[in-house]
Protein backbone atom coordinates (compact mmCIF):
# COMPACT_ATOMS: atom_id res chain seq x y z
CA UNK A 1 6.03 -27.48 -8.73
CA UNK A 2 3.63 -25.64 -6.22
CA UNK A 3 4.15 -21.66 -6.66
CA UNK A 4 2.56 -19.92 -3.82
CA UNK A 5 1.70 -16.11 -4.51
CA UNK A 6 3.33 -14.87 -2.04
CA UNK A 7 5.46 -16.62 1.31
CA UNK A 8 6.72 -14.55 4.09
CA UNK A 9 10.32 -15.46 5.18
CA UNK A 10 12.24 -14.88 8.20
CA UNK A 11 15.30 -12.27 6.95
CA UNK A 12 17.41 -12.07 10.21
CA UNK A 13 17.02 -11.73 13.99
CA UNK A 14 13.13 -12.05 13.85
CA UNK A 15 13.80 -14.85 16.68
CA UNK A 16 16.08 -13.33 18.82
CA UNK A 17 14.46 -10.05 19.08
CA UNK A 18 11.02 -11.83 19.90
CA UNK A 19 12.64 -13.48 22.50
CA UNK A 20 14.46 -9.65 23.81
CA UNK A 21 11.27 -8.34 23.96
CA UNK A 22 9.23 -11.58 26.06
CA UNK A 23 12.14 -11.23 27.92
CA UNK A 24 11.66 -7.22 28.99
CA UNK A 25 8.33 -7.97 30.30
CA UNK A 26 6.99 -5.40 28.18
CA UNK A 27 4.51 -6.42 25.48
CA UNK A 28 2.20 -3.82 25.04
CA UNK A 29 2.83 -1.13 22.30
CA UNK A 30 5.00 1.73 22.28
CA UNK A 31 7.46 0.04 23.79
CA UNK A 32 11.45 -0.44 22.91
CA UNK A 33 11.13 -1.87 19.69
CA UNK A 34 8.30 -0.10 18.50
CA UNK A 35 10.50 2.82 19.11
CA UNK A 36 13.28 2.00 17.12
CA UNK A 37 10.81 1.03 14.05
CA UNK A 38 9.44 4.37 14.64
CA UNK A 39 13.02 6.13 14.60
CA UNK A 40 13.94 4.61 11.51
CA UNK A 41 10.97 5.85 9.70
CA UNK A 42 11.43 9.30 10.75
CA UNK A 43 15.30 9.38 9.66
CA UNK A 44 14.55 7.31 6.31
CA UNK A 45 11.53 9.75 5.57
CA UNK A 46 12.55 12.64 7.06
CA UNK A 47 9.15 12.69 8.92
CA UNK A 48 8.17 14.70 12.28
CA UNK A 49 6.66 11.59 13.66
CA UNK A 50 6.41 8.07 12.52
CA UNK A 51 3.99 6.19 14.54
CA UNK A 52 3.80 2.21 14.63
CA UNK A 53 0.03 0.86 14.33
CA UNK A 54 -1.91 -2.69 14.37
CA UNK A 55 -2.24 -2.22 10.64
CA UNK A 56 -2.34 0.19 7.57
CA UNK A 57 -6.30 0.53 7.95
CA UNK A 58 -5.73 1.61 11.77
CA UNK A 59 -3.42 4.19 10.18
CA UNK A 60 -5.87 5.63 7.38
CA UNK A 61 -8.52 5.50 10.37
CA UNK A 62 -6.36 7.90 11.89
CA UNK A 63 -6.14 10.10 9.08
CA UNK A 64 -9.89 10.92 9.05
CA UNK A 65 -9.40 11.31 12.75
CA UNK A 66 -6.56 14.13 12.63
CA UNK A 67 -8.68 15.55 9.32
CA UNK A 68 -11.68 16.08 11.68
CA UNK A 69 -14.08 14.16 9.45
CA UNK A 70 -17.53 14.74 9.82
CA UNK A 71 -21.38 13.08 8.11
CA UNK A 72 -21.41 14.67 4.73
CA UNK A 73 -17.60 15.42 4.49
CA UNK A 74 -15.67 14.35 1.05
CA UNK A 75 -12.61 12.24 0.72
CA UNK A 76 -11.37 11.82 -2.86
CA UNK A 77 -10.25 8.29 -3.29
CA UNK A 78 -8.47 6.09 -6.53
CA UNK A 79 -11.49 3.54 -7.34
CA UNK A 80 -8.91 0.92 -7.96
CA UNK A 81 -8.02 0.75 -4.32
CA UNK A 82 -8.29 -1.98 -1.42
CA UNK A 83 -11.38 -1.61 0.76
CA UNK A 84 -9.91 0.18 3.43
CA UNK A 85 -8.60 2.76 1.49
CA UNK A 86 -12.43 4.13 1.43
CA UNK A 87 -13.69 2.20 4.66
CA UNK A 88 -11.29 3.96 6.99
CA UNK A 89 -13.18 6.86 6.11
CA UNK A 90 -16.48 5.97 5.76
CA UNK A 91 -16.23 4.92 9.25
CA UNK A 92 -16.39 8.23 10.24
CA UNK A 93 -19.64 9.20 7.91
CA UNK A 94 -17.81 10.68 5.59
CA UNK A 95 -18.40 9.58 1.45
CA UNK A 96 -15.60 8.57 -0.30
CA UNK A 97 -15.23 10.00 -3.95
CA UNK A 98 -14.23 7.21 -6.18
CA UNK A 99 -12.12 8.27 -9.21
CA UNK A 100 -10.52 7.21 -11.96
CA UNK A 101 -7.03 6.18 -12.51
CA UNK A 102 -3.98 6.80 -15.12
CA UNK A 103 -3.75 3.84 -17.77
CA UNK A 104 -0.32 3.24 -17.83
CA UNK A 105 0.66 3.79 -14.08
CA UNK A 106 -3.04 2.87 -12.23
CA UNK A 107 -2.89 5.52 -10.25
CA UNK A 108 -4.90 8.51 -9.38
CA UNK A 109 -4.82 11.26 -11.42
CA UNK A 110 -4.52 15.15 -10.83
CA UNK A 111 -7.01 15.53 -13.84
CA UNK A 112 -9.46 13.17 -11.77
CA UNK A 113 -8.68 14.71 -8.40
CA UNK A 114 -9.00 18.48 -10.05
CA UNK A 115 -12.92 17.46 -11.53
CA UNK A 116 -13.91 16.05 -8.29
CA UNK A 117 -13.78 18.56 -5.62
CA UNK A 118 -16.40 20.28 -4.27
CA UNK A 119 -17.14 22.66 -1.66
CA UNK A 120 -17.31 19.35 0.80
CA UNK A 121 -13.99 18.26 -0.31
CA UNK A 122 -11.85 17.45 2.81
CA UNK A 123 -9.06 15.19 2.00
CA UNK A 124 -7.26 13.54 -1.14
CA UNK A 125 -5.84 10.08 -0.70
CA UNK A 126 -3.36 9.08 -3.52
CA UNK A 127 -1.87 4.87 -3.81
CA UNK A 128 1.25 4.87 -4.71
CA UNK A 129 0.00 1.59 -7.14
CA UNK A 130 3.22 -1.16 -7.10
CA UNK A 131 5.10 1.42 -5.05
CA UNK A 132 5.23 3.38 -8.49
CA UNK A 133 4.93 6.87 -7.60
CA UNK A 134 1.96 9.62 -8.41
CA UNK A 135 2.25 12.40 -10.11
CA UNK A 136 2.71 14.30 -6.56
CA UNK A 137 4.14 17.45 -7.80
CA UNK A 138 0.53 18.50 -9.22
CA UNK A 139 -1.64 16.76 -6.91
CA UNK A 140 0.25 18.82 -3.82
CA UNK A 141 -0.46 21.85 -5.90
CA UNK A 142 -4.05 21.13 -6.08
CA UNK A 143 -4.38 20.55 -3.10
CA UNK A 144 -2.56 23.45 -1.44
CA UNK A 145 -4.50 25.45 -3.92
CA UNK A 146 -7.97 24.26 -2.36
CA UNK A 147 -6.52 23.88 1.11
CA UNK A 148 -6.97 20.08 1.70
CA UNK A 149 -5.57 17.39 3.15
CA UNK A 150 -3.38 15.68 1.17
CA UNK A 151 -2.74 11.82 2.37
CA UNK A 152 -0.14 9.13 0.90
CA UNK A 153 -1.42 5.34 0.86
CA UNK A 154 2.28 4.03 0.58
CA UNK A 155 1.36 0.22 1.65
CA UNK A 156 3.37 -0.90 -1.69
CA UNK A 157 5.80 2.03 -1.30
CA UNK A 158 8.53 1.03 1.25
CA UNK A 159 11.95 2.13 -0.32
CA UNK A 160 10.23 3.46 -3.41
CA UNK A 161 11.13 7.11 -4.61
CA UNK A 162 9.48 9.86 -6.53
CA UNK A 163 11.92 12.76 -7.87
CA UNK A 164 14.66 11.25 -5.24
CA UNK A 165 12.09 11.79 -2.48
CA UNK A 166 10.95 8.89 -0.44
CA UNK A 167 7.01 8.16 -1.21
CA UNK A 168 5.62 8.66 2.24
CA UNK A 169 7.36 11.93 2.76
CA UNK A 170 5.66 14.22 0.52
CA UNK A 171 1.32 14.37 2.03
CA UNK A 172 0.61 15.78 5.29
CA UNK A 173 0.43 12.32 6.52
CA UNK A 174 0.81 8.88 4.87
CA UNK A 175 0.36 5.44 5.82
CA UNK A 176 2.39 2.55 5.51
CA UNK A 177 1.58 -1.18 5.79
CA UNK A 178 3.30 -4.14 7.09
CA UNK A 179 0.74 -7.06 6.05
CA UNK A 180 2.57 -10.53 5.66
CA UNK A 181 2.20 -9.73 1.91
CA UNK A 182 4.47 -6.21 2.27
CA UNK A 183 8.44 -6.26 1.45
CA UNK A 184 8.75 -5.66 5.02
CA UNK A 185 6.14 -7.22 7.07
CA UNK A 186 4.97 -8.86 10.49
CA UNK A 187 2.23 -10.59 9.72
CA UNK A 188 0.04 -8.00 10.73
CA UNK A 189 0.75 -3.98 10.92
CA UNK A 190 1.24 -0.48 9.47
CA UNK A 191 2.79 3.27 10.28
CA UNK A 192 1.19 6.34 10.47
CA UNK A 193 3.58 9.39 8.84
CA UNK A 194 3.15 12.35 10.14
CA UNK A 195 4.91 15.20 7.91
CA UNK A 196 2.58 18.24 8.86
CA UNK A 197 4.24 19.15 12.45
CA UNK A 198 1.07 20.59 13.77
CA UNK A 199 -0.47 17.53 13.50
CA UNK A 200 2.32 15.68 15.83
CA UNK A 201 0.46 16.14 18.99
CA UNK A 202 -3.00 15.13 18.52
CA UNK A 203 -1.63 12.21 16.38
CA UNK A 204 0.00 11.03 19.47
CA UNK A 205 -3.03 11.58 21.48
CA UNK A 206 -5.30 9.50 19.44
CA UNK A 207 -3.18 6.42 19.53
CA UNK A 208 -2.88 6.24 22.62
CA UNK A 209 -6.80 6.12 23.11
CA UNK A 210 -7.08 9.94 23.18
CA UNK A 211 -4.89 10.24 26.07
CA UNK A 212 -1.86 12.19 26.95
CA UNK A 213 0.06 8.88 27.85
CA UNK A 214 3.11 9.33 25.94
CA UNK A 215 4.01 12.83 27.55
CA UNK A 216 3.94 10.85 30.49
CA UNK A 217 6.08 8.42 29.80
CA UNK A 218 8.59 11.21 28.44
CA UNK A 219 8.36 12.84 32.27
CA UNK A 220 6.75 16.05 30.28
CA UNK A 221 4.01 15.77 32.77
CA UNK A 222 3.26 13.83 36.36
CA UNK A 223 -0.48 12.51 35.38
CA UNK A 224 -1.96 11.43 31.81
CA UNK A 225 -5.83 11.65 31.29
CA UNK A 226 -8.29 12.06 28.40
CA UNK A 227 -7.72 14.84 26.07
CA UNK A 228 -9.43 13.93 22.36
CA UNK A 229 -10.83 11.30 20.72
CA UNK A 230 -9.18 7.86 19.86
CA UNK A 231 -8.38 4.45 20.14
CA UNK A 232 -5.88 1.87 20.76
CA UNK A 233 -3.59 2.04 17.60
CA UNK A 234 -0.58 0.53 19.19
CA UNK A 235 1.07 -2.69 17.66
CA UNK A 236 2.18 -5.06 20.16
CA UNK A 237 5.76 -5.07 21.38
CA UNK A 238 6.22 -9.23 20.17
CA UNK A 239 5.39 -7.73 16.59
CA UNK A 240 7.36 -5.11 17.10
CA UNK A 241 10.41 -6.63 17.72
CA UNK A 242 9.96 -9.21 14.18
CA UNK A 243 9.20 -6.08 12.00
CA UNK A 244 13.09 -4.41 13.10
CA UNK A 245 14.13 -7.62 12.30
CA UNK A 246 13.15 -6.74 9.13
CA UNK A 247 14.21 -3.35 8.85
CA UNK A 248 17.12 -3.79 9.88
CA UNK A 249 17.09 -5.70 5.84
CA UNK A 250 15.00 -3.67 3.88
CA UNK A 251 17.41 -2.72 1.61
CA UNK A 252 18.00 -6.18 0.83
CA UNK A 253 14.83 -7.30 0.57
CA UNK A 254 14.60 -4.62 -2.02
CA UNK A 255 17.51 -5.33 -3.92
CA UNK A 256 16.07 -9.42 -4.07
CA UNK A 257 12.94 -8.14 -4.71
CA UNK A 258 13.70 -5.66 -7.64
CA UNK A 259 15.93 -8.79 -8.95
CA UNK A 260 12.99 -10.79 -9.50
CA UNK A 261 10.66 -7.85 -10.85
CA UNK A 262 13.31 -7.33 -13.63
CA UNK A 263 13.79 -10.96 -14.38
CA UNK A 264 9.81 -11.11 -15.33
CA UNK A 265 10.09 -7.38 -17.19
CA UNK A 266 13.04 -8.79 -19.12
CA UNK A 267 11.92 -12.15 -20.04
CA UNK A 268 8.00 -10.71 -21.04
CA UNK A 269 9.18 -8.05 -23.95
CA UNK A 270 8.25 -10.56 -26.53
CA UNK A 271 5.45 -11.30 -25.33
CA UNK A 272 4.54 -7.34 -24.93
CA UNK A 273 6.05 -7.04 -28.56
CA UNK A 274 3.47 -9.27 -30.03
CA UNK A 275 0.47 -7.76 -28.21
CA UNK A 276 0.03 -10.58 -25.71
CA UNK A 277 0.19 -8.78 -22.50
CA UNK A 278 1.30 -5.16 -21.58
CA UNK A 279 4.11 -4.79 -19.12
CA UNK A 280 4.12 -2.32 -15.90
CA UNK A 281 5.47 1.00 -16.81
CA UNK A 282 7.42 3.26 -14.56
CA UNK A 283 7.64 7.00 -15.01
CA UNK A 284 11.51 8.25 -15.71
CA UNK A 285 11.72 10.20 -12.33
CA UNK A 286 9.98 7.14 -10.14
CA UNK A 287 12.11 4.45 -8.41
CA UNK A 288 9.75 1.61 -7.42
CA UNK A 289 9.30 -0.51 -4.73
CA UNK A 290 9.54 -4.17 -6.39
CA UNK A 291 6.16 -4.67 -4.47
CA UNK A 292 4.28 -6.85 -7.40
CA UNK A 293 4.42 -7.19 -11.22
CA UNK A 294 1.21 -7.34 -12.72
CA UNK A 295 0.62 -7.54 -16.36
CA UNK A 296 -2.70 -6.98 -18.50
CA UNK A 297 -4.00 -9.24 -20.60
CA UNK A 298 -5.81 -8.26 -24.01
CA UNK A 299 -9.22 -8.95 -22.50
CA UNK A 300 -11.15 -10.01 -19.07
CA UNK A 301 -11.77 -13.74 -21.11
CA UNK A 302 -7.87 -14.16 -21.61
CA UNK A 303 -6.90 -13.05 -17.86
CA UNK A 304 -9.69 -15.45 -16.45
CA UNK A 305 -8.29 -18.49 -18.74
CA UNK A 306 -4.65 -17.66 -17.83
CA UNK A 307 -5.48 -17.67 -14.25
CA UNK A 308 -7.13 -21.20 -14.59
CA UNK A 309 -4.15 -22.35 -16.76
CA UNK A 310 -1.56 -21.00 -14.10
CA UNK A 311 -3.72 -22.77 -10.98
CA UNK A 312 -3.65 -26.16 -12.95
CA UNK A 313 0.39 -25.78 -13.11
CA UNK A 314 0.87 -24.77 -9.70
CA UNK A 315 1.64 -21.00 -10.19
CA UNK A 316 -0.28 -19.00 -7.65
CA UNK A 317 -1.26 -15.89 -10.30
CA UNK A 318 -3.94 -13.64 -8.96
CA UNK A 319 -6.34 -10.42 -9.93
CA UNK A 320 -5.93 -7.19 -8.09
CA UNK A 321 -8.39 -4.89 -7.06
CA UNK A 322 -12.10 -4.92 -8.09
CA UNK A 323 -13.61 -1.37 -8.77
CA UNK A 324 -14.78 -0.06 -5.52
CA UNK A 325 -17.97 1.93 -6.64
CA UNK A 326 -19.51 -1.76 -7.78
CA UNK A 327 -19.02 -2.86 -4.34
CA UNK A 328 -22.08 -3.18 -2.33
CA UNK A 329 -20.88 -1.06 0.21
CA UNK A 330 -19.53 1.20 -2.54
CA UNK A 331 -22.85 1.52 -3.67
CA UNK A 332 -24.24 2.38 0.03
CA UNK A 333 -21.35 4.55 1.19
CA UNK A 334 -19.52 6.30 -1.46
CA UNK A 335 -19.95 8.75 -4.76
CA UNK A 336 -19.21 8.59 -8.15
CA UNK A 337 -19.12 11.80 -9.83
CA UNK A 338 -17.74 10.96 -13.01
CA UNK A 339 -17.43 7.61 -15.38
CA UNK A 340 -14.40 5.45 -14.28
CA UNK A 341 -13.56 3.55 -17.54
CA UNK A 342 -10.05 3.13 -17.10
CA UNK A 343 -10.71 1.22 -13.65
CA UNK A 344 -13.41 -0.77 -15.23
CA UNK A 345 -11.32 -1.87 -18.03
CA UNK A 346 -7.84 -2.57 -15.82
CA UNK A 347 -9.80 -4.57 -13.23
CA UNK A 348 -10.67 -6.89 -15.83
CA UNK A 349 -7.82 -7.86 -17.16
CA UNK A 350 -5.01 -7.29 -14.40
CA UNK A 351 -3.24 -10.52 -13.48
CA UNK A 352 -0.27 -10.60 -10.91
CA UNK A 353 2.25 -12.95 -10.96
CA UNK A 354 4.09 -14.86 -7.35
CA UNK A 355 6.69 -12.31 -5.71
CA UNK A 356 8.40 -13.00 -2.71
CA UNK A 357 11.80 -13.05 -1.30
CA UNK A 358 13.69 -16.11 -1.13
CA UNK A 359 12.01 -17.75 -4.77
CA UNK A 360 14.41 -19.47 -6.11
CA UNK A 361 15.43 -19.03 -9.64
CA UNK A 362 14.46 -22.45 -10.74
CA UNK A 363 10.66 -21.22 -9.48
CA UNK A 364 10.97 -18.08 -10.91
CA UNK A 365 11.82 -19.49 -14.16
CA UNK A 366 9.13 -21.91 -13.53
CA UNK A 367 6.87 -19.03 -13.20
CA UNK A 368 8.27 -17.38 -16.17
CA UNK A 369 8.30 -20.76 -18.65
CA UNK A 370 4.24 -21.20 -17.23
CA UNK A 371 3.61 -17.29 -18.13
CA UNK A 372 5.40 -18.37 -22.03
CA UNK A 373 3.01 -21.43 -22.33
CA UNK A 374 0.22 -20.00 -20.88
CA UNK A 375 0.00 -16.36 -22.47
CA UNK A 376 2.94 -17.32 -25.28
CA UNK A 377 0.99 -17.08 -29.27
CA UNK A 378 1.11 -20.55 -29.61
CA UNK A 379 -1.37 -20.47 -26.69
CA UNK A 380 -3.28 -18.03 -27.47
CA UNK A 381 -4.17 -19.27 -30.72
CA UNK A 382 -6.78 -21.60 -28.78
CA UNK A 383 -8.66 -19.79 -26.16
CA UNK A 384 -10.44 -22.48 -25.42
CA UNK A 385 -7.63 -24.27 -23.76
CA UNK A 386 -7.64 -27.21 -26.57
């Protein structure tokens, strides 16, 4: 049996919304669909403005855009993050701060945020790791107490919750994606959140390529022209139309995908028991996404050998993030203040197992019987593989 790591699926009226929209004559962004994926943002988040983008990295690029980013500027950043997490601002010339992350949640931490300001400090970005909340409480202290931006990676935090809040509605702005690897996805795209009103306007603004365009087509004014910076961070209205589609399901895809998260959390406690593998851990007053289920392997040989095992049976495992500061562009382009041992050590041994919606449960016991043989003590006893 062939596990791939992850398979987007088709939920609902993908189809016949793709053909509503070819049919308007409309394709370009901001248009009728695009609207109503906005709308449903802004009454699930309780946002000012949710705005629909090519991707979660056009989103973040807007960020440093509405933070007024300039050469020599600071933008605190998780180490364990994807690439455009610190690219979207390096763009802009200013140095992302790599930092280290908590061990049991791999995410930022405020104790890590706190040691790395500095009088160029600009902006803290938090990742919201497995759609498992930070600890946002403190971080939004800190950083009302040193007056900076605060913005929410939520890529892996659709329909995820901190304190009964939805993740994504507590920075200034936050960014959601909607890669073909997301819960909810079309293929390729993201959200900007805007939650600090005064930032409403000019977010608008830069979208649409620094123009004035969408008070236009609101009839607020008879002429649009150039106003600020920007670009074109529109998603196309055929895109548009598959990702409602999948709104329109979220909660189910939720629900399916937190059935298969707790079928691999339930079935790996002996396994965690008999210090094989440690399991995700969620905080008491977090209610996570489903997004992925990782689990850690004693050391970086073990996860490497379990990853070969799992190719040669057909199950799709993979690693996660590797620490951005060893990057070669990390090196170039960012700063690390501080030792990041916890990111070091994680990266090494992380190992995440297939997720998707519509797995069936004779894979996902396949997956789960694979993760017994291949991790299981009987295994383990010969590292080797004999």
């Amino acid at each position: 049996m062939e596990i791939p790591f992850n398979q987007p699926q088709i939920v609902g009226a993908e189809h016949a919304y793709i053909d509503e929209a070819l049919a308007s004559g409309k394709l370009s962004g901001n248009g009728k669909f695009a609207r109503r994926c906005g709308e449903w943002l802004e009454d699930r988040l309780g946002a000012h403005r949710a705005l629909i983008t090519p991707s979660c990295t056009a989103a973040l690029e807007m960020t440093g855009v509405l933070a007024e980013l300039r050469p020599g500027d600071e933008v605190i950043v998780p180490d364990f993050a994807f690439v455009s997490t610190a690219n979207a601002f390096a763009l802009l010339g200013a140095t992302p701060v790599f930092v280290d992350i908590d061990p049991d949640t791999l995410n930022i931490t405020p104790e890590a945020i706190e040691q790395a300001i500095t009088e160029r400090t600009r902006v803290v970005v938090v990742i919201h790791y497995g759609g498992i909340a930070c600890d946002m409480e403190r971080i939004q202290q800190i950083c009302a107490r040193h007056r900076l931006l605060l913005v929410e990676d939520a890529a892996h935090s659709i329909e995820a919750t901190y304190r009964g809040r939805p993740l994504g509605s507590i920075g200034d702005l936050a960014t959601f994606s909607f890669h073909e690897t997301k819960n909810v996805q079309c293929g390729e795209g993201g959200a900007l959140i805007v939650n600090n009103q005064k930032l409403v306007a000019r977010a608008e603004i830069i979208q649409e390529k620094g123009t004035d365009r969408g008070r236009f087509f609101r009839g607020e004014i008879d002429k649009y022209t150039w106003q600020d910076v920007g670009s074109s961070y529109l998603l196309s209205e055929v895109a548009a139309a598959f990702l409602w589609a999948q709104f329109e399901h979220a909660p189910k895809i939720t629900d399916e995908r937190h059935a298969i998260w707790n079928r691999y959390y339930d079935a790996f406690a002996s396994l965690e028991a008999d210090g094989l593998i440690r399991r995700p851990r969620v905080p008491p007053d977090c209610a996570h996404s489903g997004h992925l289920f990782y689990m850690l392997l004693p050391t970086a040989e073990r996860r490497d050998l379990a990853l070969h095992e799992f190719v040669k049976r057909g199950v799709h495992a993979v690693f996660h993030y590797l620490p951005l500061h060893a990057s070669p562009a990390g090196k170039r382009l960012g700063a690390l203040p501080h030792p990041v041992p916890v990111t070091d050590d994680i990266s090494k041994r992380l190992l995440r197992l297939p997720l998707w919606v519509g797995m069936t449960d004779e894979q996902v016991d396949f997956v789960i019987d694979s993760v017994n043989q291949v991790v299981g003590a009987r295994y383990a006893m010969n590292l080797d593989g004999s």
